[in-house]
C-alpha atoms as a PDB file:
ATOM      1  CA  UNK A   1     -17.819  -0.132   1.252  1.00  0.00           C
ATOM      2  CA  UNK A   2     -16.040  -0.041  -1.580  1.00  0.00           C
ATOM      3  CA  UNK A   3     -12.706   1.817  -0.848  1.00  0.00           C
ATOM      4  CA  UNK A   4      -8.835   2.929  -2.146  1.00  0.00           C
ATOM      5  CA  UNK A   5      -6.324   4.069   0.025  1.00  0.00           C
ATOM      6  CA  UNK A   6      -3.582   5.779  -1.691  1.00  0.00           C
ATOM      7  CA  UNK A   7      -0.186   7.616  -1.201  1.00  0.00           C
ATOM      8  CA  UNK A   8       3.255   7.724  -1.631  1.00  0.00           C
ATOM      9  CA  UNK A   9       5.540   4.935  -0.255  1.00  0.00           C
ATOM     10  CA  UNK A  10       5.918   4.560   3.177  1.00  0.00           C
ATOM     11  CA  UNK A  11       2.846   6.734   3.934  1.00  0.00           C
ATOM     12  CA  UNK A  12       1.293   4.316   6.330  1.00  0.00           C
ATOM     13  CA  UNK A  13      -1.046   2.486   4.087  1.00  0.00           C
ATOM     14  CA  UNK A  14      -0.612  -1.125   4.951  1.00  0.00           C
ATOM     15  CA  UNK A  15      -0.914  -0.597   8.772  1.00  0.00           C
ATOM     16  CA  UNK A  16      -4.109   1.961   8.162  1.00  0.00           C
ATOM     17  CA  UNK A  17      -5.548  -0.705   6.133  1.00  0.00           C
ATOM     18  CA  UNK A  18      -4.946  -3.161   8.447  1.00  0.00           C
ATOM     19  CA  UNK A  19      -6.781  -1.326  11.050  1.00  0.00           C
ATOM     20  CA  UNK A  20      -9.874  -0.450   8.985  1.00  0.00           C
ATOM     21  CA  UNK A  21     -10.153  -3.873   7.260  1.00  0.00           C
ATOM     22  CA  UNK A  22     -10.578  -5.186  10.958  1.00  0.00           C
ATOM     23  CA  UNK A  23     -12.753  -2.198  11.838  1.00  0.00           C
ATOM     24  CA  UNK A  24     -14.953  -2.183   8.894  1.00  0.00           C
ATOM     25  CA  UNK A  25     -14.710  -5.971   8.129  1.00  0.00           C
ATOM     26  CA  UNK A  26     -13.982  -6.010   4.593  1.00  0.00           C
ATOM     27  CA  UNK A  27     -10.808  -7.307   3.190  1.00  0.00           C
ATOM     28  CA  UNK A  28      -7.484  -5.537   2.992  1.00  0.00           C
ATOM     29  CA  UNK A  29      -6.506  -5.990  -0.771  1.00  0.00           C
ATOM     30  CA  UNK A  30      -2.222  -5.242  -1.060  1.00  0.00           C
ATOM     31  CA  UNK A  31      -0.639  -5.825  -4.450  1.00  0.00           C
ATOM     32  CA  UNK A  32       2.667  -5.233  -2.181  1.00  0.00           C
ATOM     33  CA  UNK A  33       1.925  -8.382   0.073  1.00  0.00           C
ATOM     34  CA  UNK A  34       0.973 -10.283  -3.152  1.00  0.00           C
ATOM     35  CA  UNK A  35       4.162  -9.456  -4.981  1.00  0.00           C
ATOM     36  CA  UNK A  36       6.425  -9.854  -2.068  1.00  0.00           C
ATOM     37  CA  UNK A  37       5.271 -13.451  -1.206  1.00  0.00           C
ATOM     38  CA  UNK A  38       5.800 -14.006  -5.032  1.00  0.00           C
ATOM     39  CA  UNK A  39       9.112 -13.051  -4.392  1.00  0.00           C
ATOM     40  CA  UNK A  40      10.029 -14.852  -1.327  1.00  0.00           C
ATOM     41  CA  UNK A  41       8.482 -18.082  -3.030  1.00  0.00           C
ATOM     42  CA  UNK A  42      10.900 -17.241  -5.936  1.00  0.00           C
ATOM     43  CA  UNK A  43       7.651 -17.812  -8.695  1.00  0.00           C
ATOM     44  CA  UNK A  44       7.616 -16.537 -12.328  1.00  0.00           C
ATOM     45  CA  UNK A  45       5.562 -13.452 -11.248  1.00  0.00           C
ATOM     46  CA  UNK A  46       7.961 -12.870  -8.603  1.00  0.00           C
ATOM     47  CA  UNK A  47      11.232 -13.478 -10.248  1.00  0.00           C
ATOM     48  CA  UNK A  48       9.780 -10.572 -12.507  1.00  0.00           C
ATOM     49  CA  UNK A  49       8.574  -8.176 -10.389  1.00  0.00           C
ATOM     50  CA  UNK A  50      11.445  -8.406  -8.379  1.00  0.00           C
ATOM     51  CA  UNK A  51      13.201  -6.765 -10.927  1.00  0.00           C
ATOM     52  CA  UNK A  52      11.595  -3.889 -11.123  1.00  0.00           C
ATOM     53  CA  UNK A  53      11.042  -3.350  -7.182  1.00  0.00           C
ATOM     54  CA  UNK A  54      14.885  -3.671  -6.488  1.00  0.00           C
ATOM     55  CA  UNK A  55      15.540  -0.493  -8.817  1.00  0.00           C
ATOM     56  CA  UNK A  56      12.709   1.241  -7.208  1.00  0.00           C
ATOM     57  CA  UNK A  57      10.192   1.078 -10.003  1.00  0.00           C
ATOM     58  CA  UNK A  58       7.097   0.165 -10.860  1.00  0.00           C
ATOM     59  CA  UNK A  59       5.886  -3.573 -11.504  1.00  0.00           C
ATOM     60  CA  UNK A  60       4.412  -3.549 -14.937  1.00  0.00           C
ATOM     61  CA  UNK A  61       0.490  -3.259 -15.501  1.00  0.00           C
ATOM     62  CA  UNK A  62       0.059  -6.476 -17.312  1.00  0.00           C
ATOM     63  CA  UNK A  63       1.901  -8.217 -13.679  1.00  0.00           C
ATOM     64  CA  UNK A  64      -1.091  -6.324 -11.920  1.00  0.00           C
ATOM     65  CA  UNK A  65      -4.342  -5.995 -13.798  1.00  0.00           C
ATOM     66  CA  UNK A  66      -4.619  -9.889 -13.619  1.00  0.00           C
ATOM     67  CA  UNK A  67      -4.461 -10.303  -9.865  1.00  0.00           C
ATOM     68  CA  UNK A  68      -6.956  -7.812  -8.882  1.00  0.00           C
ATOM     69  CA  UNK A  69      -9.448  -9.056 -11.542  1.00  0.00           C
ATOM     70  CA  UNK A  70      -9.080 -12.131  -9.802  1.00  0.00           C
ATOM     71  CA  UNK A  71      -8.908 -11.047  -6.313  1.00  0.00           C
ATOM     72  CA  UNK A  72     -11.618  -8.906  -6.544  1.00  0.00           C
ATOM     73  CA  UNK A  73     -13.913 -11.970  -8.301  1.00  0.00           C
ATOM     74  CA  UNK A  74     -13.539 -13.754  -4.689  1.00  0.00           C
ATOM     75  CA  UNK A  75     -16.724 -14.056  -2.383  1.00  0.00           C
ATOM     76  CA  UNK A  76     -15.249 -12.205   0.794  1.00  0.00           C
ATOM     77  CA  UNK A  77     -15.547  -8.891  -1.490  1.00  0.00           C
ATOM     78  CA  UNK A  78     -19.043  -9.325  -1.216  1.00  0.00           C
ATOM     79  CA  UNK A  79     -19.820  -6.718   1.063  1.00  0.00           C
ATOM     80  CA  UNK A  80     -16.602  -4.356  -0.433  1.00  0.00           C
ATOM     81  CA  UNK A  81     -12.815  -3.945  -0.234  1.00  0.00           C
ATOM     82  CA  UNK A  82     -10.117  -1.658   0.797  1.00  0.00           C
ATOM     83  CA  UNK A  83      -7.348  -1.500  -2.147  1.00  0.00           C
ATOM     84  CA  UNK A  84      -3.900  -1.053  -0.820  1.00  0.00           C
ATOM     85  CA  UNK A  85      -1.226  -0.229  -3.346  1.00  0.00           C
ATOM     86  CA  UNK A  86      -3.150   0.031  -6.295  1.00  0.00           C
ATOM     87  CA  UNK A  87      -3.682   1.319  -8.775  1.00  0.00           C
ATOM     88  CA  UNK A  88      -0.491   3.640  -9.399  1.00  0.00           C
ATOM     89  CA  UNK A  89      -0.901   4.849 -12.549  1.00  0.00           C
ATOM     90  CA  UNK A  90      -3.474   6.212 -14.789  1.00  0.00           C
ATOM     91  CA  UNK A  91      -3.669   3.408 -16.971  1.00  0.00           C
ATOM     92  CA  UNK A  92      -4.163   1.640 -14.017  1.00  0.00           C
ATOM     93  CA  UNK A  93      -7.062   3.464 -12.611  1.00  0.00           C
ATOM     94  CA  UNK A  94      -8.533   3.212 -16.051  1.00  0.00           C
ATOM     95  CA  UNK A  95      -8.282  -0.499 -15.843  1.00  0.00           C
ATOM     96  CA  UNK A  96      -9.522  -0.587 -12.195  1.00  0.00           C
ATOM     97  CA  UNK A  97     -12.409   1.465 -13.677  1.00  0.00           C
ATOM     98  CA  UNK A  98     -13.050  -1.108 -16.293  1.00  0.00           C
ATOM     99  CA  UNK A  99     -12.716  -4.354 -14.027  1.00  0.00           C
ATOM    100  CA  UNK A 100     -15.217  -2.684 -11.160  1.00  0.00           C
ATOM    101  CA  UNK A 101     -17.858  -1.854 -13.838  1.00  0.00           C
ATOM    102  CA  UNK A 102     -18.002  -5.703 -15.522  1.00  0.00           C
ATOM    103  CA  UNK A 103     -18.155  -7.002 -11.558  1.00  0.00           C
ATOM    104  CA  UNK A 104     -20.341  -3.840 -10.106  1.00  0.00           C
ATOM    105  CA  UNK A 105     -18.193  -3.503  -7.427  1.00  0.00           C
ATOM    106  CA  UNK A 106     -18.019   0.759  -8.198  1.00  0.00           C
ATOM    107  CA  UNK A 107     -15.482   2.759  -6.128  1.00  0.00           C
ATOM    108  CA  UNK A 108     -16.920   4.909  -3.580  1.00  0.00           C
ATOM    109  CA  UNK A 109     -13.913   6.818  -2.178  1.00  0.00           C
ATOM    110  CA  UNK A 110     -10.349   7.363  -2.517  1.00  0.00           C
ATOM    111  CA  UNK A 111      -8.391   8.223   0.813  1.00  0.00           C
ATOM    112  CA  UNK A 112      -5.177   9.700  -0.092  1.00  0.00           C
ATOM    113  CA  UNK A 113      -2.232   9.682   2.851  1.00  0.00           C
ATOM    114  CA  UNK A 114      -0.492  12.914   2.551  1.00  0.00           C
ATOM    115  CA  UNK A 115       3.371  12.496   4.003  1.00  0.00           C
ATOM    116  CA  UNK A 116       6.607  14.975   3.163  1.00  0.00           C
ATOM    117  CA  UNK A 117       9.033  12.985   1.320  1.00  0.00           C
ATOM    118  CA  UNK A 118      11.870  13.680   3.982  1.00  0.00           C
ATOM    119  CA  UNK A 119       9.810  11.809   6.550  1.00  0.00           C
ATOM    120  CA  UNK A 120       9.175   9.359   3.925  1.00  0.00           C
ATOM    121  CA  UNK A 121      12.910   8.298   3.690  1.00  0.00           C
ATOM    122  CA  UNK A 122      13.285   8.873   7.502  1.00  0.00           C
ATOM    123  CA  UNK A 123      10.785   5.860   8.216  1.00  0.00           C
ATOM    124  CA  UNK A 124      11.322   3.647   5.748  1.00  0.00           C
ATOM    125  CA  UNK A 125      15.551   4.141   5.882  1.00  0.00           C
ATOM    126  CA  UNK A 126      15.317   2.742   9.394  1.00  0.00           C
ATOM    127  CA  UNK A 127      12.935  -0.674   8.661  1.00  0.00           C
ATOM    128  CA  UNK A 128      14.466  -3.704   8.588  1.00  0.00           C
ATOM    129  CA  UNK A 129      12.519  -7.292   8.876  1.00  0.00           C
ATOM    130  CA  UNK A 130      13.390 -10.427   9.867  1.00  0.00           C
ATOM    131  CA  UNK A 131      12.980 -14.044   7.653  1.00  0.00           C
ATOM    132  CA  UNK A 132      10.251 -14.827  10.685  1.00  0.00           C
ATOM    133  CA  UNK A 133       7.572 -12.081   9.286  1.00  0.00           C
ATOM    134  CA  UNK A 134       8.401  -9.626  12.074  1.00  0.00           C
ATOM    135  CA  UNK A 135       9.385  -6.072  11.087  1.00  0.00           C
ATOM    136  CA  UNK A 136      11.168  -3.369  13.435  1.00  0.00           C
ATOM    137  CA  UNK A 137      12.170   0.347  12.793  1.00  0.00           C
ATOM    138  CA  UNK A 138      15.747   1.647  14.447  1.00  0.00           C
ATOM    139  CA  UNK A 139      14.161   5.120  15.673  1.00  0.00           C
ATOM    140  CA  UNK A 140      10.477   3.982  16.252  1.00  0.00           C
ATOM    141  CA  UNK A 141      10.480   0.239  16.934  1.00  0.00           C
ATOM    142  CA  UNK A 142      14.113  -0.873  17.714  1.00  0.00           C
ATOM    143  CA  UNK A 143      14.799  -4.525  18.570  1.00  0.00           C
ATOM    144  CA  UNK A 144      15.511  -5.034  21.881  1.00  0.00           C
ATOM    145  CA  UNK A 145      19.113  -6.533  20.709  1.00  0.00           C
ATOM    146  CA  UNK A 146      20.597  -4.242  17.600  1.00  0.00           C
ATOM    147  CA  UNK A 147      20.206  -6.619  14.330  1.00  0.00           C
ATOM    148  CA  UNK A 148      18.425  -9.221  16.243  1.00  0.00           C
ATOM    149  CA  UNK A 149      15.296 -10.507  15.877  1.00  0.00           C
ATOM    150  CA  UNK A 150      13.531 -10.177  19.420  1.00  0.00           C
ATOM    151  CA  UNK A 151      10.992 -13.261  18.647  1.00  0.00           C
ATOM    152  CA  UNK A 152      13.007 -16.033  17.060  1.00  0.00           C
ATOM    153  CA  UNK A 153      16.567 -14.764  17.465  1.00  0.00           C
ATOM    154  CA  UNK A 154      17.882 -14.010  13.990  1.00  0.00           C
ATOM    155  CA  UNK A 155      19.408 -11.923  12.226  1.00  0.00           C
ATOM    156  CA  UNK A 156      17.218  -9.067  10.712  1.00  0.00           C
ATOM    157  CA  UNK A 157      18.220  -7.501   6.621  1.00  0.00           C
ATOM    158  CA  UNK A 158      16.800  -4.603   5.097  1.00  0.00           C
ATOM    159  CA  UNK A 159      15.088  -5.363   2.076  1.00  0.00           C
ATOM    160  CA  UNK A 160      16.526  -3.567  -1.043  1.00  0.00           C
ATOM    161  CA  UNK A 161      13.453  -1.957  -2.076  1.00  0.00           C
ATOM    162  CA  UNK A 162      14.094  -0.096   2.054  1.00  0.00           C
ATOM    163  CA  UNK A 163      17.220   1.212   0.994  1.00  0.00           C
ATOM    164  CA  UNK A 164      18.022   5.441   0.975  1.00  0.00           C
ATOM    165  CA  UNK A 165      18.914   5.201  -2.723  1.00  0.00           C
ATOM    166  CA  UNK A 166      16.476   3.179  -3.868  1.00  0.00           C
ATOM    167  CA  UNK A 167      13.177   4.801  -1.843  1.00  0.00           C
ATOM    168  CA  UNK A 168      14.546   8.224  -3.652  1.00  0.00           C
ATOM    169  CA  UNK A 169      14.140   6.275  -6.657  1.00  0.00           C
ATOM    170  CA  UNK A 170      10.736   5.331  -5.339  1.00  0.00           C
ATOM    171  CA  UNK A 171       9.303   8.546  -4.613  1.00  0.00           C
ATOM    172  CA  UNK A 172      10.368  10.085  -7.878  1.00  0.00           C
ATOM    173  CA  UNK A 173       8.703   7.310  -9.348  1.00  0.00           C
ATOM    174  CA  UNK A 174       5.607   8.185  -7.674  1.00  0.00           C
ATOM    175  CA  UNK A 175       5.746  12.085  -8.030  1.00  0.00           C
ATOM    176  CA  UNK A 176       6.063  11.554 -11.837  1.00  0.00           C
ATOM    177  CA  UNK A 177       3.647   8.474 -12.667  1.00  0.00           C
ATOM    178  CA  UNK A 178       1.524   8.146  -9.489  1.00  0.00           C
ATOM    179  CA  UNK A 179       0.771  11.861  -8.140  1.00  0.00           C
ATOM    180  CA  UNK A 180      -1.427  12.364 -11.070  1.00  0.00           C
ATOM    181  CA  UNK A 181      -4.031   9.988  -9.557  1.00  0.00           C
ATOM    182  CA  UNK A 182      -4.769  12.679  -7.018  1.00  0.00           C
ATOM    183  CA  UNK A 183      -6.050  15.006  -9.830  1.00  0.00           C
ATOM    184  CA  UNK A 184      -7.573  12.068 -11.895  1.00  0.00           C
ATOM    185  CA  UNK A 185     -10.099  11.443  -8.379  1.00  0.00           C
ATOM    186  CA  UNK A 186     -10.460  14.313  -7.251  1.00  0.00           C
ATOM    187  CA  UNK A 187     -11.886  15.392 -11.075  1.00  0.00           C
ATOM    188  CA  UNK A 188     -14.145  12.508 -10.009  1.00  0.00           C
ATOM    189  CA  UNK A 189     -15.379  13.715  -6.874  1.00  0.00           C
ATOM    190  CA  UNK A 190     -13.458  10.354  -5.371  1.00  0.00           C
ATOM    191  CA  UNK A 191     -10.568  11.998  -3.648  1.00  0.00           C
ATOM    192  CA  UNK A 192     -10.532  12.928   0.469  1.00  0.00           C
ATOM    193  CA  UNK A 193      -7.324  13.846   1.213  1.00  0.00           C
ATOM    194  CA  UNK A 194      -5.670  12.275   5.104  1.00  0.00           C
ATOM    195  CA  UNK A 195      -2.752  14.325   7.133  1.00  0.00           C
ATOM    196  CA  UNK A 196      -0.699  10.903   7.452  1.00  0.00           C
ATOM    197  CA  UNK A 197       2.369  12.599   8.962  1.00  0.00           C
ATOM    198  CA  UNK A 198       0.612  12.631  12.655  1.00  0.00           C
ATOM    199  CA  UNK A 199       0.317   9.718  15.261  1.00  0.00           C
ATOM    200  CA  UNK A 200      -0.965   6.255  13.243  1.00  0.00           C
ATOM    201  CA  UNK A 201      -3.958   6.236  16.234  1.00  0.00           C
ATOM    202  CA  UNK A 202      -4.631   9.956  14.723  1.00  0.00           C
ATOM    203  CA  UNK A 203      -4.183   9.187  11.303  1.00  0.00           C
ATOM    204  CA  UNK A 204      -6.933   6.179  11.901  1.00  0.00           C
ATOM    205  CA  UNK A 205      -9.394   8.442  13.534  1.00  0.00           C
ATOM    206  CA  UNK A 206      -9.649  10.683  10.898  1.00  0.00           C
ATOM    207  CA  UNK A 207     -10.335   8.383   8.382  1.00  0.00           C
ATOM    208  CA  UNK A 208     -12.976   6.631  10.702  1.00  0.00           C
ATOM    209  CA  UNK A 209     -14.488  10.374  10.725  1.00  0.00           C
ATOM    210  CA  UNK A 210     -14.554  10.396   6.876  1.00  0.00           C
ATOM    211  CA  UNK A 211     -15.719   7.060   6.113  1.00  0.00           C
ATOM    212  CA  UNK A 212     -18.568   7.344   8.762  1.00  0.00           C
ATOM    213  CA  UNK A 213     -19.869  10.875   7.165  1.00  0.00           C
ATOM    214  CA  UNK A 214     -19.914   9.184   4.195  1.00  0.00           C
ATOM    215  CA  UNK A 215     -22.533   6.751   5.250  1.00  0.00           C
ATOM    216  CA  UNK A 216     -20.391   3.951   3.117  1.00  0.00           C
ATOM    217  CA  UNK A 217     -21.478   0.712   5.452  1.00  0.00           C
END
């Protein structure tokens, strides 16, 4: 099963692809976990793409293209993949395009998580994360102790790229450059479009339904 899952920021993406990757048993493939541990290990990569993500834009398609190539070269995609966070651009998709066809690894489906912006800056406003890897929300999963991490006791930050002004930023971002995708799949006979605005156990279950009537296993 050869799968993207696709949608604005804050749409639910990671934690749906979570789900399915341990459902389906294929690998859950984020750029945005890539880049941010490039970031917290302060490399090259991640010194550069830190700059973009602090403003709220895009990381640049020559930081990309290479670690998707790469990651998608690696035997665990063997039996398919679930792409989180990319591609976000047309030339993107084009070069997603290119690098499936020289590994035949073709795209099956595109699942695109449909969320109003306002609820957008709602959840991801309220997420802050603490140095430990945990990650807590101030209206949906408050720590037990305000600004306090509930496992190891420190204090929890929100990450710049979580910040009002800069997810704004963000979702213009993906309204001009990103939104197009939907067309470019769908003229493909790719896209399936997901209400992601629901309960995540809802959200899940209907793309279960979708995969499963397409027979993608």
């Amino acid at each position: 099963m050869n799968v993207v899952l696709f949608g604005p920021p804050g749409a639910g993406k990671g934690t749906q692809a979570k789900e399915l990757s341990n459902h389906y048993k294929i690998p859950h493939i984020s750029t945005g976990d890539i880049l941010r541990a490039n970031v917290q290990d302060g490399t090259e990569l991640g010194n550069k793409a830190k700059e973009y993500m602090d403003k709220g834009e895009l990381v640049p398609d020559e930081v990309l293209i290479g670690i998707i190539r790469n990651r998608l070269a690696e035997p665990d995609c063997e039996s398919g993949y679930l792409l989180d966070g990319y591609p976000r651009t047309i030339p993107q998709a084009d070069a997603l395009s290119d690098i499936l066809t020289d590994i035949d690894k073709p795209l099956q489906v595109v699942l695109n998580l449909d969320v109003p912006d306002e609820e957008l800056v709602i959840r991801l406003s309220g997420r802050y994360v603490c140095k430990c890897g945990n990650s807590y929300h101030l209206t949906f999963n408050p720590p037990e102790n305000t600004g306090i991490c509930d496992t190891c006791g420190k204090e929890l930050y929100q990450r710049d790229d979580d910040k009002e002004d800069v997810i704004r930023q963000r979702l213009i971002s993906y309204h001009n450059k990103t939104h197009p995708l939907i067309k470019y799949y769908g003229d493909r006979d790719l896209l399936v479009n997901i209400a992601g605005a629901g309960d995540i156990n809802e959200v899940f279950d209907s793309i279960i339904h979708v995969l499963d009537m397409y027979d993608l296993t």
